[in-house]
C-alpha atoms as a PDB file:
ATOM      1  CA  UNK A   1       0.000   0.000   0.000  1.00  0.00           C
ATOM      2  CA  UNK A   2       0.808   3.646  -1.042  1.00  0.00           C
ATOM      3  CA  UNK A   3       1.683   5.584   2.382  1.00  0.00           C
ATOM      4  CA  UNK A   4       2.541   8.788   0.845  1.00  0.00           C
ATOM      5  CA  UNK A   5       0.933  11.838   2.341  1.00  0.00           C
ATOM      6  CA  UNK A   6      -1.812  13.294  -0.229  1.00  0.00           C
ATOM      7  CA  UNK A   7      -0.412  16.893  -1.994  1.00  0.00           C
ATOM      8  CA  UNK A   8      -0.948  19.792   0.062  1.00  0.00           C
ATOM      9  CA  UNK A   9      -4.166  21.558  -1.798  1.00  0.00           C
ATOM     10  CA  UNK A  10      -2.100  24.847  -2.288  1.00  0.00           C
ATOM     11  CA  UNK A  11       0.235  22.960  -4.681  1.00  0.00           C
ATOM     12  CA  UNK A  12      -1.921  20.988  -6.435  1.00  0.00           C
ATOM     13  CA  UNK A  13      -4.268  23.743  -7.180  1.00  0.00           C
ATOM     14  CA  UNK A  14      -1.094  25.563  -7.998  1.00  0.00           C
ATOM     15  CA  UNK A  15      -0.533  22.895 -10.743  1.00  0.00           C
ATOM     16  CA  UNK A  16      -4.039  22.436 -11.823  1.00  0.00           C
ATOM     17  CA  UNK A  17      -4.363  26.006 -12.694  1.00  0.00           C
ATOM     18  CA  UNK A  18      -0.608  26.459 -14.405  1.00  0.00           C
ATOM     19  CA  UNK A  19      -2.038  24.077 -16.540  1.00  0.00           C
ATOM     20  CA  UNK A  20      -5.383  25.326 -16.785  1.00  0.00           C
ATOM     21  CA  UNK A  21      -7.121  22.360 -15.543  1.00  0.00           C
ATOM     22  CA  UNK A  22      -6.411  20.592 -18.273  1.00  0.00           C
ATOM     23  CA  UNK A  23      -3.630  18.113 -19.549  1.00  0.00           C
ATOM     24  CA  UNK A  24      -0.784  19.940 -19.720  1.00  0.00           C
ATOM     25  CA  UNK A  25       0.356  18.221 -22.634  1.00  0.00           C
ATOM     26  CA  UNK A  26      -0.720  20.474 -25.836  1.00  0.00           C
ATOM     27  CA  UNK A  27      -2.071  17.781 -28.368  1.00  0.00           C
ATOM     28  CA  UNK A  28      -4.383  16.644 -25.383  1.00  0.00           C
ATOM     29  CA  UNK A  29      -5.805  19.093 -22.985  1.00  0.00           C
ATOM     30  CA  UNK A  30      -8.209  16.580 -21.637  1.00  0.00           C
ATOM     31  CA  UNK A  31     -10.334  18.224 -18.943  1.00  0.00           C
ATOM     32  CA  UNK A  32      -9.935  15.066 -16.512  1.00  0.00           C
ATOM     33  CA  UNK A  33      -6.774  15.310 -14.398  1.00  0.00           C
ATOM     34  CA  UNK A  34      -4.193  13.773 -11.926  1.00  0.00           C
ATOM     35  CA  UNK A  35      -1.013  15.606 -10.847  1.00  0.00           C
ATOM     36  CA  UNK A  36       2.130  13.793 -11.902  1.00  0.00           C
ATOM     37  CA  UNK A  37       5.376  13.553 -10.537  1.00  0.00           C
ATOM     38  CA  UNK A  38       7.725  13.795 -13.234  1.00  0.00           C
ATOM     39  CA  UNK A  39      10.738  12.499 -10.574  1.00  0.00           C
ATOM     40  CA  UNK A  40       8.839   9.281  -9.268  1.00  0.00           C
ATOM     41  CA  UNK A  41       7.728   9.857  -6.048  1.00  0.00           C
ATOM     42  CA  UNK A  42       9.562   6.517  -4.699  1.00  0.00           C
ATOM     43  CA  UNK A  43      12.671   8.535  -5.691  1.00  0.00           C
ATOM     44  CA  UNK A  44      12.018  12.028  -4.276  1.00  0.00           C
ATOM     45  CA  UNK A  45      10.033  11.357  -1.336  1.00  0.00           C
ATOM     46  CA  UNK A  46       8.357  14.748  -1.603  1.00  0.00           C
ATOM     47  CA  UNK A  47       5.414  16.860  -3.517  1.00  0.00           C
ATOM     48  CA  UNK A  48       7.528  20.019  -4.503  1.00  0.00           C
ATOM     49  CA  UNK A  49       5.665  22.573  -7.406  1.00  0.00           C
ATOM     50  CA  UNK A  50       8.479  22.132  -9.984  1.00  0.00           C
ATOM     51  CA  UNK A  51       8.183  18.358  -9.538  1.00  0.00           C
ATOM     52  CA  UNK A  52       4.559  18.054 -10.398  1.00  0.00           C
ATOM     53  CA  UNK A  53       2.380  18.086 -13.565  1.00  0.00           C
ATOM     54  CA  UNK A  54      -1.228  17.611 -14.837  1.00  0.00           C
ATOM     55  CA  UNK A  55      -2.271  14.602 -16.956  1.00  0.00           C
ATOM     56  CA  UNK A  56      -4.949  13.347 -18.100  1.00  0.00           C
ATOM     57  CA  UNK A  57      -5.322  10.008 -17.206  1.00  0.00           C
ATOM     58  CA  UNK A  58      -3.914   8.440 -20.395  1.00  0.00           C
ATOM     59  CA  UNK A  59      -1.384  10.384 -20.747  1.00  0.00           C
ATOM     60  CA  UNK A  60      -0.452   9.437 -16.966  1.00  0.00           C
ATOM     61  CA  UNK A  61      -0.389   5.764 -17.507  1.00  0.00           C
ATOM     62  CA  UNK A  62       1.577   6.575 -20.932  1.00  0.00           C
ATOM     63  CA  UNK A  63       4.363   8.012 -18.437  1.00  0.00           C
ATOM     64  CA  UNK A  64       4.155   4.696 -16.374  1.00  0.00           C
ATOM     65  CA  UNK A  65       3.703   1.822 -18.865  1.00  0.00           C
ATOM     66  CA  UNK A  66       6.548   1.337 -20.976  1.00  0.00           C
ATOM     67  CA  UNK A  67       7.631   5.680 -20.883  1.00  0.00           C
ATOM     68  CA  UNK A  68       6.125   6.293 -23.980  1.00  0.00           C
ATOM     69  CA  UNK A  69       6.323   9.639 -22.244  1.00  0.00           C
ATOM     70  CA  UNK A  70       9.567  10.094 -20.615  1.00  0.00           C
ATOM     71  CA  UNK A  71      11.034  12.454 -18.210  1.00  0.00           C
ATOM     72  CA  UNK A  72      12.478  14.835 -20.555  1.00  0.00           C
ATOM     73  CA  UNK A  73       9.785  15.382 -21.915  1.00  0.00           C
ATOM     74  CA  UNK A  74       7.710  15.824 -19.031  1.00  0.00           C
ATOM     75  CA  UNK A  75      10.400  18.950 -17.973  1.00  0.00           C
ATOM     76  CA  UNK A  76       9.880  20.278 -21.443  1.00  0.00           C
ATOM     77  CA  UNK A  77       5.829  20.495 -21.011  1.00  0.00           C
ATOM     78  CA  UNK A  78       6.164  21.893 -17.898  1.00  0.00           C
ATOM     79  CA  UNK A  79       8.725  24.275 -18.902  1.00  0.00           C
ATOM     80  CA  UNK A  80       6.344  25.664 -22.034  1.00  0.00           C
ATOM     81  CA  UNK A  81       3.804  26.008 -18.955  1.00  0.00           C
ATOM     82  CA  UNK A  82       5.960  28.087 -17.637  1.00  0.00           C
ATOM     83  CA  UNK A  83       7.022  30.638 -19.889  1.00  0.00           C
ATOM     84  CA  UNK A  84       3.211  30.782 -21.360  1.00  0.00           C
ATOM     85  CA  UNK A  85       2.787  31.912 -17.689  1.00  0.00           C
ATOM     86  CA  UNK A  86       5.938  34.008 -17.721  1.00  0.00           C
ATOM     87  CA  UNK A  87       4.775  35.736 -21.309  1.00  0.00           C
ATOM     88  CA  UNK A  88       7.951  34.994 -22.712  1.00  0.00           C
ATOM     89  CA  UNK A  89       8.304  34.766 -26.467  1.00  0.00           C
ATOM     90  CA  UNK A  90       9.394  31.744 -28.701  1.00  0.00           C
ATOM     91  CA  UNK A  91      12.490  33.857 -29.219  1.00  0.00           C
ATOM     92  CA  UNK A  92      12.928  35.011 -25.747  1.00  0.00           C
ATOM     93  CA  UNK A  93      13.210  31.051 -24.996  1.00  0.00           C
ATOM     94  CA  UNK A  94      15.694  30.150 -27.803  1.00  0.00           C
ATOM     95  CA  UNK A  95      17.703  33.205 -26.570  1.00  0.00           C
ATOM     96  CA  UNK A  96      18.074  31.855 -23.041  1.00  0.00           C
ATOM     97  CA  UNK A  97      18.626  28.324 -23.723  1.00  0.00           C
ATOM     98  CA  UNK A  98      21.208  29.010 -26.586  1.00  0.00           C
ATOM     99  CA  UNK A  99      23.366  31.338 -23.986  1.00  0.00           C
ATOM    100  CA  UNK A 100      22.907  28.810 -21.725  1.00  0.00           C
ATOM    101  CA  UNK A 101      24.953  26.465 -23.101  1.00  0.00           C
ATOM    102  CA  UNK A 102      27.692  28.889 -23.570  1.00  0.00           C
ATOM    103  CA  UNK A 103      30.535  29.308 -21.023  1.00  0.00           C
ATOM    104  CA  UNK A 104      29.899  32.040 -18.530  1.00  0.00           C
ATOM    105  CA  UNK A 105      30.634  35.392 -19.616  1.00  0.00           C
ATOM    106  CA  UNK A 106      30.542  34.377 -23.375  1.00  0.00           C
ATOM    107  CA  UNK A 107      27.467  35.792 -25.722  1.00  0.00           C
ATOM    108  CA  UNK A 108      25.773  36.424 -28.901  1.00  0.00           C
ATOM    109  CA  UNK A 109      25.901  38.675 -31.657  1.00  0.00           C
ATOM    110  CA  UNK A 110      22.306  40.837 -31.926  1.00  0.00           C
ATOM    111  CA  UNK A 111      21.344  43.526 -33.857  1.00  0.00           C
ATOM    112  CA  UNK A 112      20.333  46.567 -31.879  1.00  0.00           C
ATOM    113  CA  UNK A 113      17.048  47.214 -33.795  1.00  0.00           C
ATOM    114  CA  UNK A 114      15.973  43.655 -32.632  1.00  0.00           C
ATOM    115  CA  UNK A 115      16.544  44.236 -29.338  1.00  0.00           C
ATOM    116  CA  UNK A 116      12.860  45.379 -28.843  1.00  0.00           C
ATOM    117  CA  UNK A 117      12.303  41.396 -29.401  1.00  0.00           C
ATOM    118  CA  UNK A 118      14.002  40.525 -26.298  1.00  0.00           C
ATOM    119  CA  UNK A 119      11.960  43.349 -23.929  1.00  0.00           C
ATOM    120  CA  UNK A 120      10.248  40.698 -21.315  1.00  0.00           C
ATOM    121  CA  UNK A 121      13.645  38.917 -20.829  1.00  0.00           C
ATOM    122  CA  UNK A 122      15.978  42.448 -20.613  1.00  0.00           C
ATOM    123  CA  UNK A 123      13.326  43.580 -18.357  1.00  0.00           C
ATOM    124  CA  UNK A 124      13.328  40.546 -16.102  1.00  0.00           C
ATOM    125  CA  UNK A 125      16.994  41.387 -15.941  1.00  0.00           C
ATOM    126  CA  UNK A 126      17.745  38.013 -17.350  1.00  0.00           C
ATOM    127  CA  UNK A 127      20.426  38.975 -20.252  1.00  0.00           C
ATOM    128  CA  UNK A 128      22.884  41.681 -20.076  1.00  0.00           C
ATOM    129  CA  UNK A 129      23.546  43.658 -23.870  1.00  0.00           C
ATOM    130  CA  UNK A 130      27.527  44.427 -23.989  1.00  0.00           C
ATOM    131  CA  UNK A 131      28.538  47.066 -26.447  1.00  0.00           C
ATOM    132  CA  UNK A 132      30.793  45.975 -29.458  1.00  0.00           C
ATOM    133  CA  UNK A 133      34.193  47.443 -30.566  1.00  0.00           C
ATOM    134  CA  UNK A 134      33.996  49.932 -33.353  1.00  0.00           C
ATOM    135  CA  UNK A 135      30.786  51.156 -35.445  1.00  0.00           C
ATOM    136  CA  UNK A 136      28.509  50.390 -38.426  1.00  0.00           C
ATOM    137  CA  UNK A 137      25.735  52.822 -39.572  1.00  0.00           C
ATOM    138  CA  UNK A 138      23.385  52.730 -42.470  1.00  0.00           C
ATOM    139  CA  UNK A 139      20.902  54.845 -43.770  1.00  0.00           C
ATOM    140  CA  UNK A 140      21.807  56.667 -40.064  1.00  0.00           C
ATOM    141  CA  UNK A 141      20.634  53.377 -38.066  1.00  0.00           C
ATOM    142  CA  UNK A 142      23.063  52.126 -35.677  1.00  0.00           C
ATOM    143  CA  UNK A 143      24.076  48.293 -36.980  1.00  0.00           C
ATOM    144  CA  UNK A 144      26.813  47.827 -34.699  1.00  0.00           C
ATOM    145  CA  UNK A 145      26.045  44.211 -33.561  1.00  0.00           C
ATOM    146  CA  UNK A 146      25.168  44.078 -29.578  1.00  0.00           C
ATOM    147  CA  UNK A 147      26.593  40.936 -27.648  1.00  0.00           C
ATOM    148  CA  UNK A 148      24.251  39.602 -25.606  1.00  0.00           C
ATOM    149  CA  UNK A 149      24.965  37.470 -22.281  1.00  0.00           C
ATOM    150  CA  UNK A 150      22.944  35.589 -19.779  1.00  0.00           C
ATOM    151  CA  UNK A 151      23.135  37.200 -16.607  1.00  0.00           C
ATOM    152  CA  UNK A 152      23.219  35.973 -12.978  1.00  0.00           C
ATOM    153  CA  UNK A 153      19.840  36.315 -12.236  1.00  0.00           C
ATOM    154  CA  UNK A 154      18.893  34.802 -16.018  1.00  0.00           C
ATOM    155  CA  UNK A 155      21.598  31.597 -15.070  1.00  0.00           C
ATOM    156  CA  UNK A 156      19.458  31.395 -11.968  1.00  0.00           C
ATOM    157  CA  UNK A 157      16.236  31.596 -14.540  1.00  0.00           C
ATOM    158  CA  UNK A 158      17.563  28.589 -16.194  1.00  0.00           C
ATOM    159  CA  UNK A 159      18.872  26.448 -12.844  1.00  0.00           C
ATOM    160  CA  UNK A 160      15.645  27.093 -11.119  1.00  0.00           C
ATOM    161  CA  UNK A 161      13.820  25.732 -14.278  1.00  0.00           C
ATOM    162  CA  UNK A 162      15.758  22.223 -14.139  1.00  0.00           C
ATOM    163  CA  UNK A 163      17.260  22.675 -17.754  1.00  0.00           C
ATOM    164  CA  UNK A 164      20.332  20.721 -16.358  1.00  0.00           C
ATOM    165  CA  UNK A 165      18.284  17.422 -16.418  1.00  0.00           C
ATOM    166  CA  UNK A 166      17.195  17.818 -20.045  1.00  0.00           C
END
């Protein structure tokens, strides 16, 4: 027999509604839903937010019998949750997760009349914009490419988010 304490209501409701009380996995949204956790319970011994996701019952058992789901992919529906959440752009995402794999300190070339693309994640504080050496104009625009880094606070973004396990 199971002897695991139920979830505390304030975290499954927490997960419910990320996930709009529906499957959290896109092609589905079934209305019908248990909360998952995406590191087997057996292992972690605890009900923590980040841990837990909503599934349908199908989907659940497709976790479970044979991991026709598997974990990965588990972190990356919850992640999408997430940033839909967070209002972060397509971009914004690819942005973080492509300076995250980069060596502290090292960045990206960006044009500085696309940096209005990257507003939610410079105002969240999570990537820093470096000036480059020298300078390009045309037509009067400044083209002088930007290098973009991810900052502490964005390399805390991306830890807190489990990225590391994907």
């Amino acid at each position: 027999m199971d002897s695991r304490p139920p979830i505390p209501a304030d975290i499954r409701r927490r997960v419910l509604v990320e996930a709009g009380h529906r499957c959290a996995i896109p092609t589905c949204r079934y209305i019908e839903c248990d909360v998952h956790h995406i590191i087997p319970w057996s292992q972690c011994k605890a009900h923590e937010y980040d841990n837990l996701i909503a599934l349908c019952p199908n989907c659940h058992r497709r976790t479970h019998d044979g991991g026709d789901i598997d974990r990965k992919s588990l972190r990356l529906y919850k992640i999408n949750l997430r940033f839909a959440h967070d209002k972060f752009s397509q971009i914004e995402i690819d942005i973080l997760f492509e300076l995250s794999k980069l060596p502290s300190g090292q960045g990206i070339h960006w044009l500085p009349f696309l940096l209005i693309l990257l507003k939610r994640i410079l105002d969240a504080g999570y990537i820093d914009v470096h000036s480059s050496p020298g300078s390009f104009t045309t037509f009067g625009m400044d083209m002088t490419p930007k290098i973009l880094t991810l900052s502490a606070k964005g390399r805390d973004f991306i830890n807190e988010i489990g990225i590391h396990e994907m």
